[in-house]
C-alpha atoms as a PDB file:
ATOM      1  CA  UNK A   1     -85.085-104.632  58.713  1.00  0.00           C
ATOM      2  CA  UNK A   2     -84.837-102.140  61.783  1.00  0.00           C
ATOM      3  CA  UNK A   3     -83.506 -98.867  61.630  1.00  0.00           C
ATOM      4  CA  UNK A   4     -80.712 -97.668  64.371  1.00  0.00           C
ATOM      5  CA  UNK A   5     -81.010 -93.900  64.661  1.00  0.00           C
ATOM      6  CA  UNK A   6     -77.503 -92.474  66.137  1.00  0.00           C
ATOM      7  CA  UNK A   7     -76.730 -89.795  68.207  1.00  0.00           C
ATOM      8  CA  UNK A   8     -75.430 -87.841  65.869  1.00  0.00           C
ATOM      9  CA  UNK A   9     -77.992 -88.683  62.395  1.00  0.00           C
ATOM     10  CA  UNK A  10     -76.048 -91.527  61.262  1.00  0.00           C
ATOM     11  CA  UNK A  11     -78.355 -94.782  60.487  1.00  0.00           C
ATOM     12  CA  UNK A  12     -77.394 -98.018  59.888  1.00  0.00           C
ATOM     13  CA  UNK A  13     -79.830-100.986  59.026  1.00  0.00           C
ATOM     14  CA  UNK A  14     -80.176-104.086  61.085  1.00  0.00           C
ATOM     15  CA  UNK A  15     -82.533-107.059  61.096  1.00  0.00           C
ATOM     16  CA  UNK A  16     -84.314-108.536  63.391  1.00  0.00           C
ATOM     17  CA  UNK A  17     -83.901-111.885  62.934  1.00  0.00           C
ATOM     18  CA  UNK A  18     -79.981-111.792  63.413  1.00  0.00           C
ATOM     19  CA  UNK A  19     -80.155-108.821  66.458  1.00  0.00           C
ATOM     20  CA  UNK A  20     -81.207-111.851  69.213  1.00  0.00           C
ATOM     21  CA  UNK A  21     -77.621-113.275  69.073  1.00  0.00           C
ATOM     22  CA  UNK A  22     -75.840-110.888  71.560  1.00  0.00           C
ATOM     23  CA  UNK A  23     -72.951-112.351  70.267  1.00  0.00           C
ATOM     24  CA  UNK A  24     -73.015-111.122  66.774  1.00  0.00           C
ATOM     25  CA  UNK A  25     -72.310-107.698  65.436  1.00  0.00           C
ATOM     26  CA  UNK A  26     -73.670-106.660  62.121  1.00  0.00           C
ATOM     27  CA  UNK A  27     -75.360-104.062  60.101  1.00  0.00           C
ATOM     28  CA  UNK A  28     -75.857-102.599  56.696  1.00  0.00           C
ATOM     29  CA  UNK A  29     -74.947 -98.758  56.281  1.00  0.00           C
ATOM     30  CA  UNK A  30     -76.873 -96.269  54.343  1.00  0.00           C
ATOM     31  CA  UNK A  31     -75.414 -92.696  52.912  1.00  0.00           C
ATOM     32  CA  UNK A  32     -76.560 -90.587  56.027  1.00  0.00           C
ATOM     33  CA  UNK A  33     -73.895 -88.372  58.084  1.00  0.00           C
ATOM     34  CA  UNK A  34     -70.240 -89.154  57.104  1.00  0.00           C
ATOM     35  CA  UNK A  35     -67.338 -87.264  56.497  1.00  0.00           C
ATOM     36  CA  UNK A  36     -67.540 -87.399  51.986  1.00  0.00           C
ATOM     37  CA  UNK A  37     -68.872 -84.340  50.439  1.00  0.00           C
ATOM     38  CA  UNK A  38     -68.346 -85.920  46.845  1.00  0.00           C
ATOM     39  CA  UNK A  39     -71.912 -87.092  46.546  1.00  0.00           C
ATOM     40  CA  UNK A  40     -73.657 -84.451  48.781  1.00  0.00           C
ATOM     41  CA  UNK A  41     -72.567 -83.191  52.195  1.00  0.00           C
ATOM     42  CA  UNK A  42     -72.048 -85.596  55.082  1.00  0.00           C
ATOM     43  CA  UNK A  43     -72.237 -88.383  53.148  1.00  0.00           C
ATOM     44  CA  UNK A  44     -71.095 -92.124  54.785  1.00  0.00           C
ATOM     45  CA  UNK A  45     -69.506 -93.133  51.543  1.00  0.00           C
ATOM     46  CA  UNK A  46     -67.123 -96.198  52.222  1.00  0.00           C
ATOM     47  CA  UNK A  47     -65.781 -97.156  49.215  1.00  0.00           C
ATOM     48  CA  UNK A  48     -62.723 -95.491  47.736  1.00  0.00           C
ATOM     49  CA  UNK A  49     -64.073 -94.779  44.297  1.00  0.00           C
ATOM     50  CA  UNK A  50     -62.259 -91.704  42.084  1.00  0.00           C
ATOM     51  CA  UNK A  51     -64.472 -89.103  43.173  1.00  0.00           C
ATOM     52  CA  UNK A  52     -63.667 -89.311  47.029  1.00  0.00           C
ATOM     53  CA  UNK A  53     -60.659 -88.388  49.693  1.00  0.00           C
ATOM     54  CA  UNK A  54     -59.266 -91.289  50.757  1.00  0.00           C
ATOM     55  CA  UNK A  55     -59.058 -89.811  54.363  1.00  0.00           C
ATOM     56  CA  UNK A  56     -62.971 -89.324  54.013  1.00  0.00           C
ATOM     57  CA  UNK A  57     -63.324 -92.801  53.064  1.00  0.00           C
ATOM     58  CA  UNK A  58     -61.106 -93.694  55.978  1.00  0.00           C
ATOM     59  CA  UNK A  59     -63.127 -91.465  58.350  1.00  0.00           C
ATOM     60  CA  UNK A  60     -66.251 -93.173  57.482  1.00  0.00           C
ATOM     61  CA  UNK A  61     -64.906 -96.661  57.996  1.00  0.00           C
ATOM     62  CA  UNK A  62     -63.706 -95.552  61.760  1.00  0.00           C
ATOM     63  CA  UNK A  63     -67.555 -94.548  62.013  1.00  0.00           C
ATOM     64  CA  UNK A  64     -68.694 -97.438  61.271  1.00  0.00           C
ATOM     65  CA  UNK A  65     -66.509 -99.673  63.339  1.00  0.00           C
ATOM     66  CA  UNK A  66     -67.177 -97.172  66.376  1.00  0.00           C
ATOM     67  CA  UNK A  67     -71.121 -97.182  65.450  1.00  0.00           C
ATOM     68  CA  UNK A  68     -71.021-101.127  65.187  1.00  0.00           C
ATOM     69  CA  UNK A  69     -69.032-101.299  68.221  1.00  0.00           C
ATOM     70  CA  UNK A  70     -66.217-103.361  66.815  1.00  0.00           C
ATOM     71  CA  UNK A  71     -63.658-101.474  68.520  1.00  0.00           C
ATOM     72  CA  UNK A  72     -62.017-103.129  71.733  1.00  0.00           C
ATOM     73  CA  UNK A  73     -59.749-101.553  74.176  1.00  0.00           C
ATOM     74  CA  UNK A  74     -59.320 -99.148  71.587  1.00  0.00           C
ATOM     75  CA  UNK A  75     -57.628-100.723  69.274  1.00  0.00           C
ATOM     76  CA  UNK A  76     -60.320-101.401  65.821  1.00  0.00           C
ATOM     77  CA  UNK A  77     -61.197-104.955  64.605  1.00  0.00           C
ATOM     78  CA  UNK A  78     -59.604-105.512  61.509  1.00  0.00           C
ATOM     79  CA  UNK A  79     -62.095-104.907  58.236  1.00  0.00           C
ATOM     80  CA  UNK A  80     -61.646-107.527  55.997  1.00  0.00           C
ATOM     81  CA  UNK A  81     -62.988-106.407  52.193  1.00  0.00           C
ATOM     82  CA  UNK A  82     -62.304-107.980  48.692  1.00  0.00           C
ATOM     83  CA  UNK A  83     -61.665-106.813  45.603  1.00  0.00           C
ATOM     84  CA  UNK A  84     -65.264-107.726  43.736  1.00  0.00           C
ATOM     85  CA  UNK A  85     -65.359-109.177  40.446  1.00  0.00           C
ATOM     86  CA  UNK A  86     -69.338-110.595  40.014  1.00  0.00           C
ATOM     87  CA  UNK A  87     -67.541-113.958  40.864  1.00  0.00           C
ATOM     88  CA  UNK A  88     -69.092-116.525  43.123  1.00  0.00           C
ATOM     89  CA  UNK A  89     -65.411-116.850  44.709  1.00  0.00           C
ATOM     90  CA  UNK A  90     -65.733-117.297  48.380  1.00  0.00           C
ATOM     91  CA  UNK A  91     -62.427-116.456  51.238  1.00  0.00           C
ATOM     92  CA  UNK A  92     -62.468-118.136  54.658  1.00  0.00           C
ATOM     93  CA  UNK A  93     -60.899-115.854  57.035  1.00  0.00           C
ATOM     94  CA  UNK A  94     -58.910-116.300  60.161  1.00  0.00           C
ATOM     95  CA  UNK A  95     -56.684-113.273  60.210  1.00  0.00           C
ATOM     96  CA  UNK A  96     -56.649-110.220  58.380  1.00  0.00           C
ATOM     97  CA  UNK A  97     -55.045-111.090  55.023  1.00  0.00           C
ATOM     98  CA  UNK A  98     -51.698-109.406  54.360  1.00  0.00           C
ATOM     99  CA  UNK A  99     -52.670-108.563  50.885  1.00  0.00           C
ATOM    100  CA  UNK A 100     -56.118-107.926  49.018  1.00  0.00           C
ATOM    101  CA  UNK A 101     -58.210-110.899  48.341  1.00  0.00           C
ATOM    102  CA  UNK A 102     -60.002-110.994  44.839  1.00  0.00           C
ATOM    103  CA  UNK A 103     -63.770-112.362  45.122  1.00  0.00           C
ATOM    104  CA  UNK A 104     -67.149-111.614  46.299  1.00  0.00           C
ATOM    105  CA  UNK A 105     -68.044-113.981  49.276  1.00  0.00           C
ATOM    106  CA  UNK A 106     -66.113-113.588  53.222  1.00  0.00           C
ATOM    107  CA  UNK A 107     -66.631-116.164  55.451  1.00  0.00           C
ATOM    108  CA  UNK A 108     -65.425-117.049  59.227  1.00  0.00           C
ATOM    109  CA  UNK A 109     -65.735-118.441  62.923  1.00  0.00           C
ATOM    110  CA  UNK A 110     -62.822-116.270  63.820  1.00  0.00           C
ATOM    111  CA  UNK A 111     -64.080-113.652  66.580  1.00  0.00           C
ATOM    112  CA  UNK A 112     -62.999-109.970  66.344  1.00  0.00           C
ATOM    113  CA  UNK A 113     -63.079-109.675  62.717  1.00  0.00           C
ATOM    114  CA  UNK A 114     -65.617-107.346  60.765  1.00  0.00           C
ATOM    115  CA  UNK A 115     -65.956-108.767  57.011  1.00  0.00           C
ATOM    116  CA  UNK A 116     -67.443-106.581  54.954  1.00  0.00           C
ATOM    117  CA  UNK A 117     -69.053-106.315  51.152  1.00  0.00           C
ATOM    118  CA  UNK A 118     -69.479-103.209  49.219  1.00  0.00           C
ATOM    119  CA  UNK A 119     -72.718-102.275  47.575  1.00  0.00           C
ATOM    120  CA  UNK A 120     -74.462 -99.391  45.713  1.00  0.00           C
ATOM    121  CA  UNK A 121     -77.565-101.295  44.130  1.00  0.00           C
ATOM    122  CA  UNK A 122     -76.210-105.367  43.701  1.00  0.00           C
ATOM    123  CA  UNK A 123     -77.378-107.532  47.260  1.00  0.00           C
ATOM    124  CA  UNK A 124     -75.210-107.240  50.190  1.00  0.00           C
ATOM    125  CA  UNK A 125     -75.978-110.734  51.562  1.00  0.00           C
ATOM    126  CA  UNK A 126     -75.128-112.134  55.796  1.00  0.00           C
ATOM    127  CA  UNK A 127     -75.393-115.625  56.670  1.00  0.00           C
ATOM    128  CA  UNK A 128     -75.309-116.602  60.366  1.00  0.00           C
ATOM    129  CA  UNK A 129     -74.810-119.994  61.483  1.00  0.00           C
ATOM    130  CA  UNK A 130     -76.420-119.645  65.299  1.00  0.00           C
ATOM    131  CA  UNK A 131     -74.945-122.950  66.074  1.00  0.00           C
ATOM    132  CA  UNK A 132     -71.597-122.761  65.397  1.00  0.00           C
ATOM    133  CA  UNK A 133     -71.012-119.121  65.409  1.00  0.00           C
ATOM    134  CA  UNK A 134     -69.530-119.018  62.414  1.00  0.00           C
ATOM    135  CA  UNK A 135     -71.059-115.794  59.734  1.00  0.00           C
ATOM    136  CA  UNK A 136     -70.601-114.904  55.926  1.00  0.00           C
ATOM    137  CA  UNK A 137     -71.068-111.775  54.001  1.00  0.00           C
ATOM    138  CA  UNK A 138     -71.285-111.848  49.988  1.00  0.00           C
ATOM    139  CA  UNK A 139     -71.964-109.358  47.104  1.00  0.00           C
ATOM    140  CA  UNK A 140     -74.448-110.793  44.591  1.00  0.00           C
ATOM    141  CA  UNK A 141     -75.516-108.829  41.710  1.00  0.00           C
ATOM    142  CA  UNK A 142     -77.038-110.374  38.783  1.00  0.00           C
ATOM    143  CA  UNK A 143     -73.543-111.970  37.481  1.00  0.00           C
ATOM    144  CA  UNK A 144     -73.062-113.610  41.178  1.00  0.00           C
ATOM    145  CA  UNK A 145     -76.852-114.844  41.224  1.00  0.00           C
ATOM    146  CA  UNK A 146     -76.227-116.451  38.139  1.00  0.00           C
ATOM    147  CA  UNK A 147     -72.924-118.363  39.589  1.00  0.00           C
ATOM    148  CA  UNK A 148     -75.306-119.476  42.566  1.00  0.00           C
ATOM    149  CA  UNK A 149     -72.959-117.293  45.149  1.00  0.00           C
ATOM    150  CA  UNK A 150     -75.880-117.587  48.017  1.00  0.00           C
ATOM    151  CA  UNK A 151     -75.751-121.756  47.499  1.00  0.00           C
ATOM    152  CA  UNK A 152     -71.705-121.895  47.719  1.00  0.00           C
ATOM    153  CA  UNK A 153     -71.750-119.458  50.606  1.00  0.00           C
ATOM    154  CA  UNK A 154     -73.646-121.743  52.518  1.00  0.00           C
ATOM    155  CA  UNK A 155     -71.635-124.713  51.043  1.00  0.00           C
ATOM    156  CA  UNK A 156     -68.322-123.397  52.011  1.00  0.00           C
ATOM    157  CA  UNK A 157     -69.956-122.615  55.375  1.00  0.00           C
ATOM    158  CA  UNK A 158     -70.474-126.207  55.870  1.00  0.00           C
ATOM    159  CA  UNK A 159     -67.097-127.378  53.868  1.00  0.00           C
ATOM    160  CA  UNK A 160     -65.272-125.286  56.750  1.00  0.00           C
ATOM    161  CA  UNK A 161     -67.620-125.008  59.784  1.00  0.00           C
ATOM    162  CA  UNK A 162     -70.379-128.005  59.556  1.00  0.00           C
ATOM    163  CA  UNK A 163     -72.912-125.748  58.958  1.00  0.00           C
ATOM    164  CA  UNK A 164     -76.536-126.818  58.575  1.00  0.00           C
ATOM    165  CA  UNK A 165     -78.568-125.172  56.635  1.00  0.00           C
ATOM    166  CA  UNK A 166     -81.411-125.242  58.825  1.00  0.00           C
ATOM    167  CA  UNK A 167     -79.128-123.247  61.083  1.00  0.00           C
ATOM    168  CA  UNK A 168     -78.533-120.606  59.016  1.00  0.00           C
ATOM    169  CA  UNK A 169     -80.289-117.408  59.355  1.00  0.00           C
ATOM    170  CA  UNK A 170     -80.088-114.812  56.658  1.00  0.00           C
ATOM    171  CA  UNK A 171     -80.579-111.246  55.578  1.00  0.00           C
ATOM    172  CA  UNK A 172     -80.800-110.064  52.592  1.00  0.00           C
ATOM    173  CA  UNK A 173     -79.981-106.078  52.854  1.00  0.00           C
ATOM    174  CA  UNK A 174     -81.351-103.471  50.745  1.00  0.00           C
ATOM    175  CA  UNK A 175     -80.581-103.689  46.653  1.00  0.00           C
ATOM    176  CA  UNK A 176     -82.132-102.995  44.071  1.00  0.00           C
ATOM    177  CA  UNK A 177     -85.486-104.090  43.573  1.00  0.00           C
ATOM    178  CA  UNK A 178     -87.378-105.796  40.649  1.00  0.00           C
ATOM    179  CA  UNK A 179     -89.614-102.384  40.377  1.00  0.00           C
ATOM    180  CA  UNK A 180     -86.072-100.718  38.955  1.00  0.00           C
ATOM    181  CA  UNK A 181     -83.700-103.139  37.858  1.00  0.00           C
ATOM    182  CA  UNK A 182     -84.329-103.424  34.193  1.00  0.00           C
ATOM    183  CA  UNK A 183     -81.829-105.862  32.489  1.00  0.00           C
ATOM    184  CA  UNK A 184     -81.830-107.277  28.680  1.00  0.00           C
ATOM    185  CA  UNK A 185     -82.931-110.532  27.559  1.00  0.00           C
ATOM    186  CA  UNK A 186     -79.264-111.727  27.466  1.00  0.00           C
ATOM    187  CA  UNK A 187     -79.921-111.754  31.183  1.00  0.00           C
ATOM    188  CA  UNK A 188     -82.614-113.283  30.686  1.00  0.00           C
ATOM    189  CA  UNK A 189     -81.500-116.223  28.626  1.00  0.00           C
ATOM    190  CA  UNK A 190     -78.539-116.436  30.859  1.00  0.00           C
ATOM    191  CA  UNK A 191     -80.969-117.189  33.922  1.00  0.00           C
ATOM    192  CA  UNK A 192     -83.296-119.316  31.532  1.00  0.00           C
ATOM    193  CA  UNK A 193     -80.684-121.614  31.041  1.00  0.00           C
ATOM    194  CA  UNK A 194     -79.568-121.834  34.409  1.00  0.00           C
ATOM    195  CA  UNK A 195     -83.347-121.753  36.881  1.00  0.00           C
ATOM    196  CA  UNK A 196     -86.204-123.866  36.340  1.00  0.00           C
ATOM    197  CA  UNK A 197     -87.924-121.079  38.123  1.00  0.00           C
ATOM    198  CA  UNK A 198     -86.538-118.677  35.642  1.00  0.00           C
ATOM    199  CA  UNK A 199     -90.253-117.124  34.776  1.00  0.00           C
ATOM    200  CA  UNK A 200     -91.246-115.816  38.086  1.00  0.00           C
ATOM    201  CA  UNK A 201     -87.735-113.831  38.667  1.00  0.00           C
ATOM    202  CA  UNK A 202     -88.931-111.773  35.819  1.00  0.00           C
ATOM    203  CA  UNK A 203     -91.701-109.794  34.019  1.00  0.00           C
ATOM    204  CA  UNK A 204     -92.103-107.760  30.746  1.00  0.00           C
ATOM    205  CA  UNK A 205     -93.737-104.134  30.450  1.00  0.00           C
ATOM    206  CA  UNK A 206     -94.797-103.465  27.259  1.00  0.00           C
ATOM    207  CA  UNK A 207     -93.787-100.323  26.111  1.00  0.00           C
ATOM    208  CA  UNK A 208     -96.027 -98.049  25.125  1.00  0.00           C
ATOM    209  CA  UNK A 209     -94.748 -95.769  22.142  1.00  0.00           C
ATOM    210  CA  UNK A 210     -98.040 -93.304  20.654  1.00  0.00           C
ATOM    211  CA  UNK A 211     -96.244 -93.168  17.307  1.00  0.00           C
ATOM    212  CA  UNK A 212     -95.971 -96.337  16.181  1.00  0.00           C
ATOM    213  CA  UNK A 213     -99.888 -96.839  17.861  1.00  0.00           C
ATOM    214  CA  UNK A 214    -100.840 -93.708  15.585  1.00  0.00           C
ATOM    215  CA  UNK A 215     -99.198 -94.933  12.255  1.00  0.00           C
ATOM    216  CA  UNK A 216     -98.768 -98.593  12.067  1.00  0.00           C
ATOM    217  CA  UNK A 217     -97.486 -98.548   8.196  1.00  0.00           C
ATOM    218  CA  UNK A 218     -94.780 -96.621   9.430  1.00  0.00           C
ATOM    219  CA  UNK A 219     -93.322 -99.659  11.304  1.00  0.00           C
ATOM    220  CA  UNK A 220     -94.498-102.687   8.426  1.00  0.00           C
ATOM    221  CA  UNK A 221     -92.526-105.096   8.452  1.00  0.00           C
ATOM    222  CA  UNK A 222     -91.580-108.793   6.487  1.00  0.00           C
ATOM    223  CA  UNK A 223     -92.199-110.529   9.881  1.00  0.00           C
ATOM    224  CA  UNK A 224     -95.586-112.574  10.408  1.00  0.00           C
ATOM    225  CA  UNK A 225     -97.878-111.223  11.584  1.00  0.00           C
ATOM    226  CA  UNK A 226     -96.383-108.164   9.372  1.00  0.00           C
ATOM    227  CA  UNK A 227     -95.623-105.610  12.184  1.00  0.00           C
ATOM    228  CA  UNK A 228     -92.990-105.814  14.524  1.00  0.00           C
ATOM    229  CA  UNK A 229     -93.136-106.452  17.975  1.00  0.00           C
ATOM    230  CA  UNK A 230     -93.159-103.420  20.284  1.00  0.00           C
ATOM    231  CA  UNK A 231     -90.552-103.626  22.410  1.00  0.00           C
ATOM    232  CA  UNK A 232     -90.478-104.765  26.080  1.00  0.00           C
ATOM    233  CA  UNK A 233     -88.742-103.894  29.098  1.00  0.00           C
ATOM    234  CA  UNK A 234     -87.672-106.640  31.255  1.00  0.00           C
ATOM    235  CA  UNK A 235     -87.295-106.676  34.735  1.00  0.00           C
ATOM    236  CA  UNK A 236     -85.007-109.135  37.220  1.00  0.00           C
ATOM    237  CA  UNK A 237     -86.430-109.842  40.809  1.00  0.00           C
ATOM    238  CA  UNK A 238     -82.868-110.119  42.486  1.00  0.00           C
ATOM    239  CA  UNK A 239     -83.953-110.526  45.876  1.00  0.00           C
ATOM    240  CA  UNK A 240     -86.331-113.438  44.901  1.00  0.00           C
ATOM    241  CA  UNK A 241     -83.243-115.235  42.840  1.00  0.00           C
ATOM    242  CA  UNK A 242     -81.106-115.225  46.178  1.00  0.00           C
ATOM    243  CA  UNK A 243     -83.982-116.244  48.362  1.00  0.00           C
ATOM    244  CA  UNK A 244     -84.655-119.243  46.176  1.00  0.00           C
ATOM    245  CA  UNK A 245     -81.622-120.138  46.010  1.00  0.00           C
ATOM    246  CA  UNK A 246     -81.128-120.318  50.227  1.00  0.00           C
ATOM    247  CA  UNK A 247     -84.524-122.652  50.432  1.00  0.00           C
ATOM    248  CA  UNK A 248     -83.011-124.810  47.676  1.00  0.00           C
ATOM    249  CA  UNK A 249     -79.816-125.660  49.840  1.00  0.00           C
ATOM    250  CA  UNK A 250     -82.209-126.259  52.919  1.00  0.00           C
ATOM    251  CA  UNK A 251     -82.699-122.285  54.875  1.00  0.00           C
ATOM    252  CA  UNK A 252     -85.716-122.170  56.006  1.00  0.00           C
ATOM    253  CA  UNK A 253     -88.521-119.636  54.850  1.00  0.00           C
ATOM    254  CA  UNK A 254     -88.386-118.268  58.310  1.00  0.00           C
ATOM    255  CA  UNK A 255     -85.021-117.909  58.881  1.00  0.00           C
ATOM    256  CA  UNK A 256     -84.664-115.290  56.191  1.00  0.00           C
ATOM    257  CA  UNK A 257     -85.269-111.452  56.144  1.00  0.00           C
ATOM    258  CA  UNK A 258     -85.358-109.305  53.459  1.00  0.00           C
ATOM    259  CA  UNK A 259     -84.739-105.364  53.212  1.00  0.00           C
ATOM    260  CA  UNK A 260     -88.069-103.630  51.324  1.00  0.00           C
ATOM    261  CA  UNK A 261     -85.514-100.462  50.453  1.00  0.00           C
ATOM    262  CA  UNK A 262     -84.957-100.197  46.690  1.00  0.00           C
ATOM    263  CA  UNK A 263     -81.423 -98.696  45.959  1.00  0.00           C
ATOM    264  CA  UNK A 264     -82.913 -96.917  43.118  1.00  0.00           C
ATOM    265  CA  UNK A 265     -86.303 -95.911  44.846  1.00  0.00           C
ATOM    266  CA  UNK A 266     -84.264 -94.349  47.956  1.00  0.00           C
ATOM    267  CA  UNK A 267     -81.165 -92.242  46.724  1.00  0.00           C
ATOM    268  CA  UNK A 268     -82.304 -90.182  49.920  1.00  0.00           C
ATOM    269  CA  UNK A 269     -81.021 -92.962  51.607  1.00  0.00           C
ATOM    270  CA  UNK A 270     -78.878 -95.180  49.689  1.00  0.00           C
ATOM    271  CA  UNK A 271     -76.290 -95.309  47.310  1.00  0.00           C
ATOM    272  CA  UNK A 272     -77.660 -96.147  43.829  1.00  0.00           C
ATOM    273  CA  UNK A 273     -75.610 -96.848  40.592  1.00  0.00           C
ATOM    274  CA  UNK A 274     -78.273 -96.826  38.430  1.00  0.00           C
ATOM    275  CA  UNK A 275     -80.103 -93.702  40.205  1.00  0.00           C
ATOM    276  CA  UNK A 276     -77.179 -91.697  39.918  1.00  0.00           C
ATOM    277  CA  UNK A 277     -75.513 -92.681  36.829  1.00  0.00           C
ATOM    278  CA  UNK A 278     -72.922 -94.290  37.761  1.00  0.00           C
ATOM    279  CA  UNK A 279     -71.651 -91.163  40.333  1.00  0.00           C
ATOM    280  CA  UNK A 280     -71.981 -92.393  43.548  1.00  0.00           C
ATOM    281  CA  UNK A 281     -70.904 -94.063  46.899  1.00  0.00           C
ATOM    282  CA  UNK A 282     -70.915 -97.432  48.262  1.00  0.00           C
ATOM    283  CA  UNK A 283     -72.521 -98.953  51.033  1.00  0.00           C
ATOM    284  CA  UNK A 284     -71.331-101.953  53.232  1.00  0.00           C
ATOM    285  CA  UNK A 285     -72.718-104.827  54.516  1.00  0.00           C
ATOM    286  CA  UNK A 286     -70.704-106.437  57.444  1.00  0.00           C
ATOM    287  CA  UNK A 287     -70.782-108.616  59.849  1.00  0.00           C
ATOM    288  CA  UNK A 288     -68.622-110.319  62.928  1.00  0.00           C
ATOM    289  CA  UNK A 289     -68.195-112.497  66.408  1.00  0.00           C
ATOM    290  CA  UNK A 290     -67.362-110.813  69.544  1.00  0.00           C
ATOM    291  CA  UNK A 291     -64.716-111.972  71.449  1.00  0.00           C
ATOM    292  CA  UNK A 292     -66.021-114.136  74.496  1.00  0.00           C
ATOM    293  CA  UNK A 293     -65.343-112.659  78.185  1.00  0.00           C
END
């Protein structure tokens, strides 16, 4: 990922691999220089969560569009979001809808419309088919992994557009990262039963706990081999789960990028759910065709 330093502080992320295609806007913001104080000053939070103005909210979104340069003749492209449920439920779009759309996958070959995901640790994911200028943006935390959103997205890219996947290039913004995103092994199982590759999305830390090392009778138990286990903390490699899951339906290796900013590691930065306990932004990653000339 590149970084686009504005003017005036703002950033917003880009990638490389998608910036060749002159005719393609898209980015993924970060938290720097926007109008919400609720989770520091001059904060570019764009979802309307409880703690915000709306007007903030709405001042930030009119950044972005200016920063992304989706505004023609000055009249804004319409930003298309969806309600987000962890789903793997996936909207083509052709006009802005006249009513929210529940889901977590946006998808078009429509010029002048920005579609847009909201994130604050779970994947903000863009697919760009470079042949037939169609795009797609989806949300995919661990729930949307699990439902395969990344495969359908590129399924319901060729259901509506012909994609091939071997025209498809991807990014895969910045998320949380496998060094931070500690689940339980119902996660686990849940992926077990789902991935044959289930074993190299995740790894175990043994935690250490100098008690229980000190006095072992303390912690003697009826279970062979008589003491329990110590626990373990478990960790999910999110980005890996989505980028398998793009070369199983065909993308090549290549023709995906991948963000190295942690959500959690980068509050500076980012939004994080987890780093800020639960009190924080949200972040957006969008994408769009420009109109042809």
């Amino acid at each position: 990922m590149t970084k686009k330093t504005l003017t005036d502080g703002a950033m917003i992320l880009t990638a490389g691999l998608l910036s060749k295609s002159s005719w393609l806007v898209h980015g993924f913001s970060t938290r720097k220089n926007g109008f919400s104080r609720a989770y520091g000053s001059k904060s570019l939070n764009l979802g309307f969560t409880k703690q915000d103005s709306r007007s903030a909210v709405e001042r930030n979104r009119c950044k972005l569009l200016t920063e992304l340069r989706a505004i023609t003749a000055s009249h804004p492209w319409p930003l298309v979001t969806v309600r987000q449920i962890h789903s793997d439920l996936i909207h083509n779009i052709t006009a802005k809808p006249e009513h929210q759309l529940t889901g977590d996958g946006l998808i078009t070959s429509t010029p002048g419309i920005l579609l847009a995901v909201q994130t604050a640790d779970c994947l903000p994911l863009i697919f760009v088919d470079v042949r037939n200028r169609a795009v797609g943006v989806f949300h995919a935390g661990w729930r949307g992994t699990l439902k395969r959103i990344a495969e359908k997205g590129v399924g319901e890219m060729r259901r509506w557009f012909g994609t091939d996947p071997g025209n498809i290039k991807a990014a895969i913004g910045p998320g949380i990262h496998s060094c931070c995103y500690e689940v339980g092994e119902d996660v686990q199982e849940k992926f077990e039963s789902q991935f044959a590759y289930e074993a190299e999305l995740f790894r175990k830390v043994k935690e250490s706990d100098p008690i229980r090392e000190k006095y072992p009778l303390l912690f003697l138990t009826a279970r062979p081999p008589g003491h329990s286990r110590l626990p373990y903390k478990i960790f999910l490699d999110l980005v890996e789960a989505n980028r398998r899951q793009l070369l199983d339906v065909g993308v090549t290796p290549k023709n995906i990028a991948v963000s190295e900013l942690c959500t959690a590691c980068r509050p500076d930065l980012l939004f994080s759910y987890r780093a800020e306990k639960g009190v924080t932004g949200r972040m957006m990653g969008v994408v769009g065709i420009r109109k042809e000339h």
